[in-house]
PDB file of N, CA and C in Angstrom:
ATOM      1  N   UNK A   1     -51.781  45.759   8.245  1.00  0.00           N
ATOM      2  CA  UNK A   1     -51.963  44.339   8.015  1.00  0.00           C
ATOM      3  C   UNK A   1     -52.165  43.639   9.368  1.00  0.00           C
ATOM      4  N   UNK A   2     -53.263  42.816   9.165  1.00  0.00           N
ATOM      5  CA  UNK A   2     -53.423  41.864  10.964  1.00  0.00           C
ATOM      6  C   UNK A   2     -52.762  40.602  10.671  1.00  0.00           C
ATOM      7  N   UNK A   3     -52.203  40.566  11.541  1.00  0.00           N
ATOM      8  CA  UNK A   3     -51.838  38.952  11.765  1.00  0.00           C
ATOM      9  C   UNK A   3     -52.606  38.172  12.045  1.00  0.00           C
ATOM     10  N   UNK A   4     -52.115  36.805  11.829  1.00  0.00           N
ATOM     11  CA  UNK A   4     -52.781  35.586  11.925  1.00  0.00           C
ATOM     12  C   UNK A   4     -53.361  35.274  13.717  1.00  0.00           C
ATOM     13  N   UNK A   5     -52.462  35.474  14.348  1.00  0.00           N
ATOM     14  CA  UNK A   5     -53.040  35.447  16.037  1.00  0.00           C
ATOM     15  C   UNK A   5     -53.885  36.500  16.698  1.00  0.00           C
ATOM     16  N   UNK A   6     -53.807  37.522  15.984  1.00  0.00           N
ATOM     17  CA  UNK A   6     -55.172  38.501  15.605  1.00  0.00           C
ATOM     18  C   UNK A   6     -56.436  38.487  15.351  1.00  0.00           C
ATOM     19  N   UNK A   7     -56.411  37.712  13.919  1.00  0.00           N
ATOM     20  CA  UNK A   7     -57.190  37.657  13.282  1.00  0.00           C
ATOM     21  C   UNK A   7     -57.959  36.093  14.255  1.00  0.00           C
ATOM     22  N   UNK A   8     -56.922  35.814  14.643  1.00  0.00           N
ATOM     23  CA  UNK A   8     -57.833  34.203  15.324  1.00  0.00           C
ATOM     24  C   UNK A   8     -58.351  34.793  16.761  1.00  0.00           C
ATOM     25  N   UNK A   9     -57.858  35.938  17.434  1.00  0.00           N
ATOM     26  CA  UNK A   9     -58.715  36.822  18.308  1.00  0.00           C
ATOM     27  C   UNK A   9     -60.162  36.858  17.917  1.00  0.00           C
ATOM     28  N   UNK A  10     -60.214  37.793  16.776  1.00  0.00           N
ATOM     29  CA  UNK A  10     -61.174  38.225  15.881  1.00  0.00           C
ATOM     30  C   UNK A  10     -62.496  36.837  15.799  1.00  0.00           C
ATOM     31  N   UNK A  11     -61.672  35.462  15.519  1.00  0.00           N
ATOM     32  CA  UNK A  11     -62.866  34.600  15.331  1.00  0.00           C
ATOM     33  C   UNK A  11     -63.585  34.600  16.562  1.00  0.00           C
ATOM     34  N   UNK A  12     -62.632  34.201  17.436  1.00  0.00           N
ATOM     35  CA  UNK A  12     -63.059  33.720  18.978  1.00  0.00           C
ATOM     36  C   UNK A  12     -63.758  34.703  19.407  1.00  0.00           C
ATOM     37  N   UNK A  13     -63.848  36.069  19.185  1.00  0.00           N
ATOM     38  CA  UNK A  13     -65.002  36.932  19.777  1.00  0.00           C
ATOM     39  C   UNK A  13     -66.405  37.014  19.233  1.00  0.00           C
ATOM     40  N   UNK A  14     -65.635  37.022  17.435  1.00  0.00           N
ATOM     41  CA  UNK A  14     -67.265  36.854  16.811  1.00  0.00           C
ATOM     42  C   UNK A  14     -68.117  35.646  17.179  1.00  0.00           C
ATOM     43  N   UNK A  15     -67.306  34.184  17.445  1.00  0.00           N
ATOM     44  CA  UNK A  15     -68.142  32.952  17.829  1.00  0.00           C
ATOM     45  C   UNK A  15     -68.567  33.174  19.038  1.00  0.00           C
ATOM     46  N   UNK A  16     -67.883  33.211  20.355  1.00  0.00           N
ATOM     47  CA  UNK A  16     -68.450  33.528  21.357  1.00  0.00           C
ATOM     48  C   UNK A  16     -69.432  35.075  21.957  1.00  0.00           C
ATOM     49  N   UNK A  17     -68.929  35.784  21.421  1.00  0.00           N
ATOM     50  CA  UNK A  17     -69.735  37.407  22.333  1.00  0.00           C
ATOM     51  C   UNK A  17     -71.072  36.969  21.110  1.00  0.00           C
ATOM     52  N   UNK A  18     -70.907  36.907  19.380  1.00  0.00           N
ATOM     53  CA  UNK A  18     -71.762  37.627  18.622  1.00  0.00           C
ATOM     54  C   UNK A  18     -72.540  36.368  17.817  1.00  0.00           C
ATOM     55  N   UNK A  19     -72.256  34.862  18.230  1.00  0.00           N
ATOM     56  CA  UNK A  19     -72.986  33.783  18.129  1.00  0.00           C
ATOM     57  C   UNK A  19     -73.260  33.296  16.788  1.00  0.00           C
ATOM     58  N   UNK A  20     -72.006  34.029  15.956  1.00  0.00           N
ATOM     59  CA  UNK A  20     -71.692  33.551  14.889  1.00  0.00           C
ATOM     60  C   UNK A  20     -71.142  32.194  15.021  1.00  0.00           C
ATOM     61  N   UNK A  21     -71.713  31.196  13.681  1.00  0.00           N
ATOM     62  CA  UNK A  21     -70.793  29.923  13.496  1.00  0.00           C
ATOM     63  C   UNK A  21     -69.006  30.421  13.272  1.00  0.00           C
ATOM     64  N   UNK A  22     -68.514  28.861  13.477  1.00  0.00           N
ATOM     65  CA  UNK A  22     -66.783  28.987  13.480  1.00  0.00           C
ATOM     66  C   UNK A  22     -66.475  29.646  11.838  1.00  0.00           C
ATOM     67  N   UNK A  23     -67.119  28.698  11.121  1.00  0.00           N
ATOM     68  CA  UNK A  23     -67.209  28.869   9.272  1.00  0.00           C
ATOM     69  C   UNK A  23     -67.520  30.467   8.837  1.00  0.00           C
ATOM     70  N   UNK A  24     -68.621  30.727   9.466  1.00  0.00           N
ATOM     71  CA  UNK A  24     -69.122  32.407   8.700  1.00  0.00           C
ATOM     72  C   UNK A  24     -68.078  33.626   9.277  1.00  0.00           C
ATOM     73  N   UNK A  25     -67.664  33.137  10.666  1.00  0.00           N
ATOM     74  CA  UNK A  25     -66.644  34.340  10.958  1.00  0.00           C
ATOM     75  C   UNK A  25     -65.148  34.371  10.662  1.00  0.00           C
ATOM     76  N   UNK A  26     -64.862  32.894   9.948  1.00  0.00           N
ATOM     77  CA  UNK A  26     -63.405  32.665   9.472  1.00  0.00           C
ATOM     78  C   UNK A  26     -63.362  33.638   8.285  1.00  0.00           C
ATOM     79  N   UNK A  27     -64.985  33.435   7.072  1.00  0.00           N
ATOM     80  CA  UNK A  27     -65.263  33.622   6.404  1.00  0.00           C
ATOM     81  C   UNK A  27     -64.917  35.605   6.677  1.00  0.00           C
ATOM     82  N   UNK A  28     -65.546  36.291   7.455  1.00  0.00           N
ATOM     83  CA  UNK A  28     -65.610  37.650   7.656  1.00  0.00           C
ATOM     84  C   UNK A  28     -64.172  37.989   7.513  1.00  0.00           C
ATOM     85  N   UNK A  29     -63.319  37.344   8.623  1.00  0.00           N
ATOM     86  CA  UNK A  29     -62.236  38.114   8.792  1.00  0.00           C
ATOM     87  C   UNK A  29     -61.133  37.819   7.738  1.00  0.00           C
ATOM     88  N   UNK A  30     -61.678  36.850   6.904  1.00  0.00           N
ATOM     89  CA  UNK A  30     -61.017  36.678   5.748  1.00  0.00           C
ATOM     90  C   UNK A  30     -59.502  35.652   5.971  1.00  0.00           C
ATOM     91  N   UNK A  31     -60.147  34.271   6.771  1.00  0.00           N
ATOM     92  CA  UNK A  31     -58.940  32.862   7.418  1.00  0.00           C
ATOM     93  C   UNK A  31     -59.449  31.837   7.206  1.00  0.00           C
ATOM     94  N   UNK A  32     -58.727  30.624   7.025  1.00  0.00           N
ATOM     95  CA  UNK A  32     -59.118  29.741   6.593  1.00  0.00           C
ATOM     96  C   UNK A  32     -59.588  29.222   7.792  1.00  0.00           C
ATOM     97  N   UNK A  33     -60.200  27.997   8.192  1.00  0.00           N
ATOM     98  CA  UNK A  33     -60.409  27.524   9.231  1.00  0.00           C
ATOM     99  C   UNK A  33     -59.704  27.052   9.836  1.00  0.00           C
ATOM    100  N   UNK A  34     -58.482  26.347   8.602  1.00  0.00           N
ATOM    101  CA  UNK A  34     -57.449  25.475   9.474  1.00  0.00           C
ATOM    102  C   UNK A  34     -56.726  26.157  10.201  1.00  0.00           C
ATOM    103  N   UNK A  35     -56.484  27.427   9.683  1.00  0.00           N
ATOM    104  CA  UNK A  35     -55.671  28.376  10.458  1.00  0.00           C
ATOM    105  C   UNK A  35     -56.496  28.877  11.716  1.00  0.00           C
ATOM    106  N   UNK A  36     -57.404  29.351  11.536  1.00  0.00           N
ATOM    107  CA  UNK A  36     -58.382  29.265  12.481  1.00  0.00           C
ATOM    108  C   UNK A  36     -58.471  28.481  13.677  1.00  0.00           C
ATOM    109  N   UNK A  37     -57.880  27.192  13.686  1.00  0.00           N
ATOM    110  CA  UNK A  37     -57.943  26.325  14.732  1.00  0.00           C
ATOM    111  C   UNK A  37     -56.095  25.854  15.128  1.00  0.00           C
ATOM    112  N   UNK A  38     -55.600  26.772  14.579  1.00  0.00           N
ATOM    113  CA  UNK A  38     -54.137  26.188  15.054  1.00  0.00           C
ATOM    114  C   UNK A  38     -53.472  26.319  15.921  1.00  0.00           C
ATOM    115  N   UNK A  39     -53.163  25.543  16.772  1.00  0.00           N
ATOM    116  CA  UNK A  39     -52.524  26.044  17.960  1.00  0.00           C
ATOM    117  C   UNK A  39     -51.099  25.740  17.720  1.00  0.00           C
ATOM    118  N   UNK A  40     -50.152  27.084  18.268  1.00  0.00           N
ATOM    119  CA  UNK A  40     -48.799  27.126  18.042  1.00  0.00           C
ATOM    120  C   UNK A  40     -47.911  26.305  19.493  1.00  0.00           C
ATOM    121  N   UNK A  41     -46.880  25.473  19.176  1.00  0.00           N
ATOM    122  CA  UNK A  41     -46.597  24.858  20.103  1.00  0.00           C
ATOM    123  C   UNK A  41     -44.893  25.161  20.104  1.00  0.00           C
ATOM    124  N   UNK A  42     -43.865  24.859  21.056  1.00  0.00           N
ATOM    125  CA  UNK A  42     -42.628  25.074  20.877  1.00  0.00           C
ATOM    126  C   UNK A  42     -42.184  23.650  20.960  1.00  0.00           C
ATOM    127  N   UNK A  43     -41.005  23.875  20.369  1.00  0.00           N
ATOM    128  CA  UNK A  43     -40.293  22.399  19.995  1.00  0.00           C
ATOM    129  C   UNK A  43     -39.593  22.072  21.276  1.00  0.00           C
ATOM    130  N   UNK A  44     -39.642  21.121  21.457  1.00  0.00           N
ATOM    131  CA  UNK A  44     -38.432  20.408  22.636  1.00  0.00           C
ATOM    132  C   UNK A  44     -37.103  20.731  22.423  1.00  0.00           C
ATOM    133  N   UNK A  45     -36.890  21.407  23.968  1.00  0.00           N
ATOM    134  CA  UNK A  45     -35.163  21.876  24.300  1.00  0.00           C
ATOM    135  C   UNK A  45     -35.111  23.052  23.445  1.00  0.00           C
ATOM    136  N   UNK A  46     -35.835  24.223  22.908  1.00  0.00           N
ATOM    137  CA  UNK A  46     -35.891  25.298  22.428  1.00  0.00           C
ATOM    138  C   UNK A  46     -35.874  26.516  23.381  1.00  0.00           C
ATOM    139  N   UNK A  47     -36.381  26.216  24.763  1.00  0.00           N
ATOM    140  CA  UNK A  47     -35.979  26.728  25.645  1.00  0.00           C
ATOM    141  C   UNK A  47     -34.449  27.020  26.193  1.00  0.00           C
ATOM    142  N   UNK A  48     -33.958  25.651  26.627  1.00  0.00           N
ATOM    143  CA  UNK A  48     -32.591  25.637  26.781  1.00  0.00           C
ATOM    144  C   UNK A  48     -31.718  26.610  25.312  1.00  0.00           C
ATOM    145  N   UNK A  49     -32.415  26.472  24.282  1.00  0.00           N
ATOM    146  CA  UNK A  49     -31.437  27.387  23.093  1.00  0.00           C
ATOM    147  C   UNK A  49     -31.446  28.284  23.599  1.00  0.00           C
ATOM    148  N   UNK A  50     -32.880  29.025  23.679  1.00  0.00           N
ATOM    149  CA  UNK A  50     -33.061  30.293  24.043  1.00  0.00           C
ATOM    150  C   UNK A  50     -32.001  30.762  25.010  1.00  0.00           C
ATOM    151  N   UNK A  51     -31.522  30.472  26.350  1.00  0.00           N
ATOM    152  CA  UNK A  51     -31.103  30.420  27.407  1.00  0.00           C
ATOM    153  C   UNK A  51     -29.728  30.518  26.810  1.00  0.00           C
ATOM    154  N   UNK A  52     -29.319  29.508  26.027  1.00  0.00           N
ATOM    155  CA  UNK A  52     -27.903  29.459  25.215  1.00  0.00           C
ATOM    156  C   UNK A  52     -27.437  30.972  24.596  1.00  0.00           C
ATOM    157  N   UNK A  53     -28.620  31.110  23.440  1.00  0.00           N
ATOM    158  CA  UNK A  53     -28.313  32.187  23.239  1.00  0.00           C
ATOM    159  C   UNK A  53     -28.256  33.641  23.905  1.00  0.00           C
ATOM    160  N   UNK A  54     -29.441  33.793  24.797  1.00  0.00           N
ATOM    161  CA  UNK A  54     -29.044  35.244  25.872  1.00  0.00           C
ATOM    162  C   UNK A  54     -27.767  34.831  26.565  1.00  0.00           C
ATOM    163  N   UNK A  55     -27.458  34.178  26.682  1.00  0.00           N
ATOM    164  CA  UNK A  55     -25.941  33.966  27.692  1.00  0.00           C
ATOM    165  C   UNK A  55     -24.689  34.044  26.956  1.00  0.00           C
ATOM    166  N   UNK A  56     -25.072  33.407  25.628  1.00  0.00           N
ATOM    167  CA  UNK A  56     -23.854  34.405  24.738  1.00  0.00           C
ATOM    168  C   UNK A  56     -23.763  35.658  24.381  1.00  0.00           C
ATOM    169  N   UNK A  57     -24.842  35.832  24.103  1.00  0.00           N
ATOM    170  CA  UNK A  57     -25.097  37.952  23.850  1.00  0.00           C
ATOM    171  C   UNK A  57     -24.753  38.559  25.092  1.00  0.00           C
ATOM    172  N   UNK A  58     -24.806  37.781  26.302  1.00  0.00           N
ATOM    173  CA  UNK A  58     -24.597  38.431  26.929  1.00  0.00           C
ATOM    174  C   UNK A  58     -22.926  39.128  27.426  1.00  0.00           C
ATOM    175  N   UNK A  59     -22.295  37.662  27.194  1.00  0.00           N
ATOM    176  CA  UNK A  59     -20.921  37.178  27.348  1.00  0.00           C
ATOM    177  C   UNK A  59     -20.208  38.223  25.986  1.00  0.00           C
ATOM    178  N   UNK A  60     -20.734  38.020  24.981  1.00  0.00           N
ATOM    179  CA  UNK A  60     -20.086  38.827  23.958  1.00  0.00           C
ATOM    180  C   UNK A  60     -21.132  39.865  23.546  1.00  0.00           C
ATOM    181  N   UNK A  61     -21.061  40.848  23.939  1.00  0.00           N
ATOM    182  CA  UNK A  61     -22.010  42.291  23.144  1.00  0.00           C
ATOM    183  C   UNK A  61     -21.832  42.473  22.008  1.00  0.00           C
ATOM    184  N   UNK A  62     -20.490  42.622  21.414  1.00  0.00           N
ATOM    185  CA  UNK A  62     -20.550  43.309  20.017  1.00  0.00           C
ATOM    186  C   UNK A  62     -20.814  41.687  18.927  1.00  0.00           C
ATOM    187  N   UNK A  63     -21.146  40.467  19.490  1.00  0.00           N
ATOM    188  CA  UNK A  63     -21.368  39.725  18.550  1.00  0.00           C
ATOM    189  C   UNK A  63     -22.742  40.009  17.675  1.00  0.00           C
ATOM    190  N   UNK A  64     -23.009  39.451  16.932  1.00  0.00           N
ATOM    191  CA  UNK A  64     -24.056  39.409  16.318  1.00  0.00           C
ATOM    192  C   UNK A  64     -24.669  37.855  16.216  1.00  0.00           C
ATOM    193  N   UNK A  65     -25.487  37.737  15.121  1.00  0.00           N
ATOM    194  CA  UNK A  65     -26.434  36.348  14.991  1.00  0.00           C
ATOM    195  C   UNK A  65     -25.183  35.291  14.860  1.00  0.00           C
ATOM    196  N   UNK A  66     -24.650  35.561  13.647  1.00  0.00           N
ATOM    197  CA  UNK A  66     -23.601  34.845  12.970  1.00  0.00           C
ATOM    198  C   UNK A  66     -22.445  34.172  13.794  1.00  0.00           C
ATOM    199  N   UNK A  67     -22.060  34.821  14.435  1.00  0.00           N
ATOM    200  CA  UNK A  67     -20.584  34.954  15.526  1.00  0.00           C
ATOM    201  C   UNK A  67     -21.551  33.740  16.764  1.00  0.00           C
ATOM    202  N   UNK A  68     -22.381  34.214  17.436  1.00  0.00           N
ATOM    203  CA  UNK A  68     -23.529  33.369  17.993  1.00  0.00           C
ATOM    204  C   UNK A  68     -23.317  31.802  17.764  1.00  0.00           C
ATOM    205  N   UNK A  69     -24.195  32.113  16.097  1.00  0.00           N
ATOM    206  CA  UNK A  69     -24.258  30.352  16.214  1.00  0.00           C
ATOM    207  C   UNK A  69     -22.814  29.678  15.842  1.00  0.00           C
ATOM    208  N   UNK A  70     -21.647  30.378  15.938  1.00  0.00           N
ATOM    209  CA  UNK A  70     -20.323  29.943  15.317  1.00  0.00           C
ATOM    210  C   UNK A  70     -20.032  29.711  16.802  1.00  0.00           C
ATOM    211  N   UNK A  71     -20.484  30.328  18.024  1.00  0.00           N
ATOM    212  CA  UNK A  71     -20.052  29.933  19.505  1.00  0.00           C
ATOM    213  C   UNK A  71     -20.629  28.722  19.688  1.00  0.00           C
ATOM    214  N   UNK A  72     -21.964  28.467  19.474  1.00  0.00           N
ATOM    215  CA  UNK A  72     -22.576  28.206  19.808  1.00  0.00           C
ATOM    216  C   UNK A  72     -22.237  26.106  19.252  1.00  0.00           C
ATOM    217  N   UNK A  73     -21.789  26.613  17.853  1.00  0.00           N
ATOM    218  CA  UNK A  73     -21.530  25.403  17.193  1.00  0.00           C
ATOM    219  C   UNK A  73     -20.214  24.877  17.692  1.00  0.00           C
ATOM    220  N   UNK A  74     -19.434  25.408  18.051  1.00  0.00           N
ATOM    221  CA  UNK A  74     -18.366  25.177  19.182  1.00  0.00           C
ATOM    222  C   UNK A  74     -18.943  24.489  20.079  1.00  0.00           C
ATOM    223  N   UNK A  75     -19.550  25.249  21.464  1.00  0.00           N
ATOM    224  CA  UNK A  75     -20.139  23.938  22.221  1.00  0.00           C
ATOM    225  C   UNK A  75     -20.342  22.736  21.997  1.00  0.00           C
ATOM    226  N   UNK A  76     -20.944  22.393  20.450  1.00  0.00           N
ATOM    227  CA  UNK A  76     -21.868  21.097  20.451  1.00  0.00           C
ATOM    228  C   UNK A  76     -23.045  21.345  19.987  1.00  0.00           C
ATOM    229  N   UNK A  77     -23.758  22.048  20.187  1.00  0.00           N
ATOM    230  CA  UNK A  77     -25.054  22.749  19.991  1.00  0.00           C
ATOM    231  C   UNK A  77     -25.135  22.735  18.177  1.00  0.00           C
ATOM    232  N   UNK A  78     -26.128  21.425  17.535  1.00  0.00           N
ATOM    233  CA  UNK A  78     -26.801  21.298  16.428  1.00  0.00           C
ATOM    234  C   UNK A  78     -27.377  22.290  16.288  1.00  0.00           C
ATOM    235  N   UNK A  79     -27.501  23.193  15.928  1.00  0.00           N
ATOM    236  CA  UNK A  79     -28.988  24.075  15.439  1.00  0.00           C
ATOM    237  C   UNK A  79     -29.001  24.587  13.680  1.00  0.00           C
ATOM    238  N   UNK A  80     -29.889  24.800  13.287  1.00  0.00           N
ATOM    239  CA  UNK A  80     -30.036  25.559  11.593  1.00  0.00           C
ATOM    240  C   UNK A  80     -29.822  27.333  12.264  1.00  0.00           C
ATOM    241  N   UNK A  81     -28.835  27.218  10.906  1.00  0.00           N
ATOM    242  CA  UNK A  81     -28.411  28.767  11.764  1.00  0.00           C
ATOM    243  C   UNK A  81     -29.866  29.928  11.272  1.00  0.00           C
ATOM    244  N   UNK A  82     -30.951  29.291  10.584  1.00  0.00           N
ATOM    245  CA  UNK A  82     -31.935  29.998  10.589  1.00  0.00           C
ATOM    246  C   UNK A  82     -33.163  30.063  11.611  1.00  0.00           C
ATOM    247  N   UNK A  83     -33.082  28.765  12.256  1.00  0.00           N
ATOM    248  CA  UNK A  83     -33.329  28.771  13.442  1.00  0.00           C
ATOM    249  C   UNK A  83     -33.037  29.562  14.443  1.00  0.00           C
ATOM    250  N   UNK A  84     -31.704  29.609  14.729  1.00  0.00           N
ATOM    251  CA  UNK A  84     -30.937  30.427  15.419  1.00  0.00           C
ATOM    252  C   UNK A  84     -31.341  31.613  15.538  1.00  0.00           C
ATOM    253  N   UNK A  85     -31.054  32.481  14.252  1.00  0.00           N
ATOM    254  CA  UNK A  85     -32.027  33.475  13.681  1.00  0.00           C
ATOM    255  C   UNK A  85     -33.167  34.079  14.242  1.00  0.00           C
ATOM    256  N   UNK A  86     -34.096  33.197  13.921  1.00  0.00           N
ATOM    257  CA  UNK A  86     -35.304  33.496  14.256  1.00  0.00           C
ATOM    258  C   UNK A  86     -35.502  33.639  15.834  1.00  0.00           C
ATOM    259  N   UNK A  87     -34.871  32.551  16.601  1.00  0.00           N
ATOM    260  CA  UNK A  87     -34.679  32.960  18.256  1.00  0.00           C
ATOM    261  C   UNK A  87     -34.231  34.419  18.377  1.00  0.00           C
ATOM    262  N   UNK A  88     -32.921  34.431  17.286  1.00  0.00           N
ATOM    263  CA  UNK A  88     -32.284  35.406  17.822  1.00  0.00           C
ATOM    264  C   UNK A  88     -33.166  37.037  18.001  1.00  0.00           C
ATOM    265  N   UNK A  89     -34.475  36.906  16.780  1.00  0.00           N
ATOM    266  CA  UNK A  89     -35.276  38.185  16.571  1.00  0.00           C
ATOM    267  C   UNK A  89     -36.601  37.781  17.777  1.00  0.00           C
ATOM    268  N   UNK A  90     -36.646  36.860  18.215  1.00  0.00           N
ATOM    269  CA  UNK A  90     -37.223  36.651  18.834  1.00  0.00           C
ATOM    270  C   UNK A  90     -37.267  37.569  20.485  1.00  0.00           C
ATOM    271  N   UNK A  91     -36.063  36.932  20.895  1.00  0.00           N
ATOM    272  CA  UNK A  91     -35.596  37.221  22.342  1.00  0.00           C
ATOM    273  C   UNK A  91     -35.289  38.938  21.998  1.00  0.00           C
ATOM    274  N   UNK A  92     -34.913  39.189  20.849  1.00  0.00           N
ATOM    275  CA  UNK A  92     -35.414  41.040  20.800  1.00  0.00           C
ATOM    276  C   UNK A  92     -33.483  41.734  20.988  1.00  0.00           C
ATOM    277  N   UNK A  93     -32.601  40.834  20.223  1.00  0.00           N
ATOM    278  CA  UNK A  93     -31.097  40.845  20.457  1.00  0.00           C
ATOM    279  C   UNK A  93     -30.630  41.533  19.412  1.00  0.00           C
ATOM    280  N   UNK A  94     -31.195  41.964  18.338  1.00  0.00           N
ATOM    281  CA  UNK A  94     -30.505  42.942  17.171  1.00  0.00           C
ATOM    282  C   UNK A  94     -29.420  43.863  17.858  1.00  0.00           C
ATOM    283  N   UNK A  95     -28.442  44.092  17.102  1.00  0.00           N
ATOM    284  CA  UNK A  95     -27.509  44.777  17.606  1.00  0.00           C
ATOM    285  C   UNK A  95     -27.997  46.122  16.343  1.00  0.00           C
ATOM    286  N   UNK A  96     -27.551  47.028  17.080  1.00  0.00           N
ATOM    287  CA  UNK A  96     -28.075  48.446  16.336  1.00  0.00           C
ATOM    288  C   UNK A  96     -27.379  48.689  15.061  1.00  0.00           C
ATOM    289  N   UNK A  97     -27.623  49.584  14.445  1.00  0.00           N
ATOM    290  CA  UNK A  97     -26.950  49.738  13.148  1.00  0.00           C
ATOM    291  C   UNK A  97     -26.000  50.387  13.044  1.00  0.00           C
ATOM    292  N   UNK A  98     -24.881  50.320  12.934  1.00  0.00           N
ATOM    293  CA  UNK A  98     -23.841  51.452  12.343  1.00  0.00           C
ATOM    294  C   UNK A  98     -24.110  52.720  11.541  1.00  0.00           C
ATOM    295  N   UNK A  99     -23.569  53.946  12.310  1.00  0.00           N
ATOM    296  CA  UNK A  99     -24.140  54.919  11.025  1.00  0.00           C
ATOM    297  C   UNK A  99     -22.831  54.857  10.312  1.00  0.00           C
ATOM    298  N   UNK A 100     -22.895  55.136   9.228  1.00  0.00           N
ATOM    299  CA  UNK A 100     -22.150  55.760   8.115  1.00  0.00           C
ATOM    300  C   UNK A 100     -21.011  56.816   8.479  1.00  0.00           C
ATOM    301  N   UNK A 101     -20.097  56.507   8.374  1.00  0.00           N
ATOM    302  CA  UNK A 101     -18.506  57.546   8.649  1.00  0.00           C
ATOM    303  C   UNK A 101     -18.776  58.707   7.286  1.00  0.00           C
ATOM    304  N   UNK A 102     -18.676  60.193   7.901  1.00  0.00           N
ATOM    305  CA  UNK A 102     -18.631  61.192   6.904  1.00  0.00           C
ATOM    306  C   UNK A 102     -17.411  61.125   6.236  1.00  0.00           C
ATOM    307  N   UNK A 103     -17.597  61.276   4.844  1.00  0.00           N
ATOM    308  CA  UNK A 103     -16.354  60.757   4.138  1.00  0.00           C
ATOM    309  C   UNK A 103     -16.075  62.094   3.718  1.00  0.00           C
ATOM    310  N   UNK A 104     -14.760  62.854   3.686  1.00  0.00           N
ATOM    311  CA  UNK A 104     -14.162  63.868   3.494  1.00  0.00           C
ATOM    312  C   UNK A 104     -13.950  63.965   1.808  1.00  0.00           C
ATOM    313  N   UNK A 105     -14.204  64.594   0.842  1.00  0.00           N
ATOM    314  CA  UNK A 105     -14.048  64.648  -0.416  1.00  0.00           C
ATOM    315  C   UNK A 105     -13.612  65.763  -0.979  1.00  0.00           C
ATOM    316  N   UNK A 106     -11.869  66.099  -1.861  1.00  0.00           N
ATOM    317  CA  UNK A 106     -11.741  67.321  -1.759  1.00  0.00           C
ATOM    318  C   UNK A 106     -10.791  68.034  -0.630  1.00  0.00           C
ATOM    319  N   UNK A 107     -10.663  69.278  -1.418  1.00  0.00           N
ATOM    320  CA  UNK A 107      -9.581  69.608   0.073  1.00  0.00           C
ATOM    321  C   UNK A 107     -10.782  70.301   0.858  1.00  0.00           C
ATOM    322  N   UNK A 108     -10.036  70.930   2.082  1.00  0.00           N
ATOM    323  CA  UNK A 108     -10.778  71.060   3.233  1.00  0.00           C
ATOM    324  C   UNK A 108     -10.812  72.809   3.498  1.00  0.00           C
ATOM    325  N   UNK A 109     -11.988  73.348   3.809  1.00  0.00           N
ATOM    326  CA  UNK A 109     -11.363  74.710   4.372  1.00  0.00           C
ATOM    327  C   UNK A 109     -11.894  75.522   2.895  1.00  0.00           C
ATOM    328  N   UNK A 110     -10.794  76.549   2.584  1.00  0.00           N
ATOM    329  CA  UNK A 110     -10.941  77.564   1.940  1.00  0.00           C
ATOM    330  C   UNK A 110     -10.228  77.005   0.237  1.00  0.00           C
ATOM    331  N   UNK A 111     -11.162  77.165  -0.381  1.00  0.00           N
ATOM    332  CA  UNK A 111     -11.171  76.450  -1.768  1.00  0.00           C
ATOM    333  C   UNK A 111     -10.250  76.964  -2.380  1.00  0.00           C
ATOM    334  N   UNK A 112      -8.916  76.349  -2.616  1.00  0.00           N
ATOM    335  CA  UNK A 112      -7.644  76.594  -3.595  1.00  0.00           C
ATOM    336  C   UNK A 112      -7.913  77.486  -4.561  1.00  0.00           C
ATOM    337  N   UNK A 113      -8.185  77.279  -5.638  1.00  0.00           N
ATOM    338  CA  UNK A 113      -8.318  77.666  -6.906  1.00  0.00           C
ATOM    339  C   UNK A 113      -9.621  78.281  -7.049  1.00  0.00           C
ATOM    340  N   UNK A 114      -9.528  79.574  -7.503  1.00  0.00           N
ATOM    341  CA  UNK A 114     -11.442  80.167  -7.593  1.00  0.00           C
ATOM    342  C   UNK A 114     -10.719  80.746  -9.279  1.00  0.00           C
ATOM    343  N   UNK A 115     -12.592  80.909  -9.822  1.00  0.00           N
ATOM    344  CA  UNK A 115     -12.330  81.146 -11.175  1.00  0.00           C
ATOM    345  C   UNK A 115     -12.021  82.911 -11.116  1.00  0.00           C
TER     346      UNK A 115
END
């Protein structure tokens, strides 16, 4: 699957290198135009979050997203904890997964009872 900042690669080469109109190559790569012309912008003081949040991951390792914006909401710091979120997959902070503890079932060793 291509993404949308891909696929708006895709226009900008067909219009410029291959002298296709904006319309027929939105049309090819299969985008609307509006999307086609959108430029992505960041919100004010989203930086400073950012900054917020690596400095807590950093301060606490084993936290996660959750624990984060619960520090974070301490400070003072308004944010939607889906916001948060999304920084948080952003800046590339997933904490790894836990494997699974082998669970012992049964006795152990040489089997009690045989038929």
């Amino acid at each position: 699957m291509v993404s949308p900042p891909q696929k708006r690669e895709g226009v900008q080469e067909l219009v410029e290198a291959h002298g296709q109109s904006e319309r027929h190559a939105c049309h090819l790569v299969g985008m609307p135009r509006s999307s086609g012309r959108y430029m992505a912008h960041s919100r004010p003081g989203e930086a400073e979050l950012r900054a917020c949040i690596r400095r807590l991951a950093i301060d606490h390792r084993a936290y996660g997203c959750a624990q984060i914006t619960y520090l974070l909401r301490r400070e003072g710091v308004m944010a939607n904890k889906k916001r948060i979120h999304r920084l948080w997959k952003a800046e590339g902070l997933q904490q790894p997964r836990r494997s699974p503890r082998k669970r012992w079932c049964g006795p152990k060793g040489e089997v009690l009872k045989k038929a």
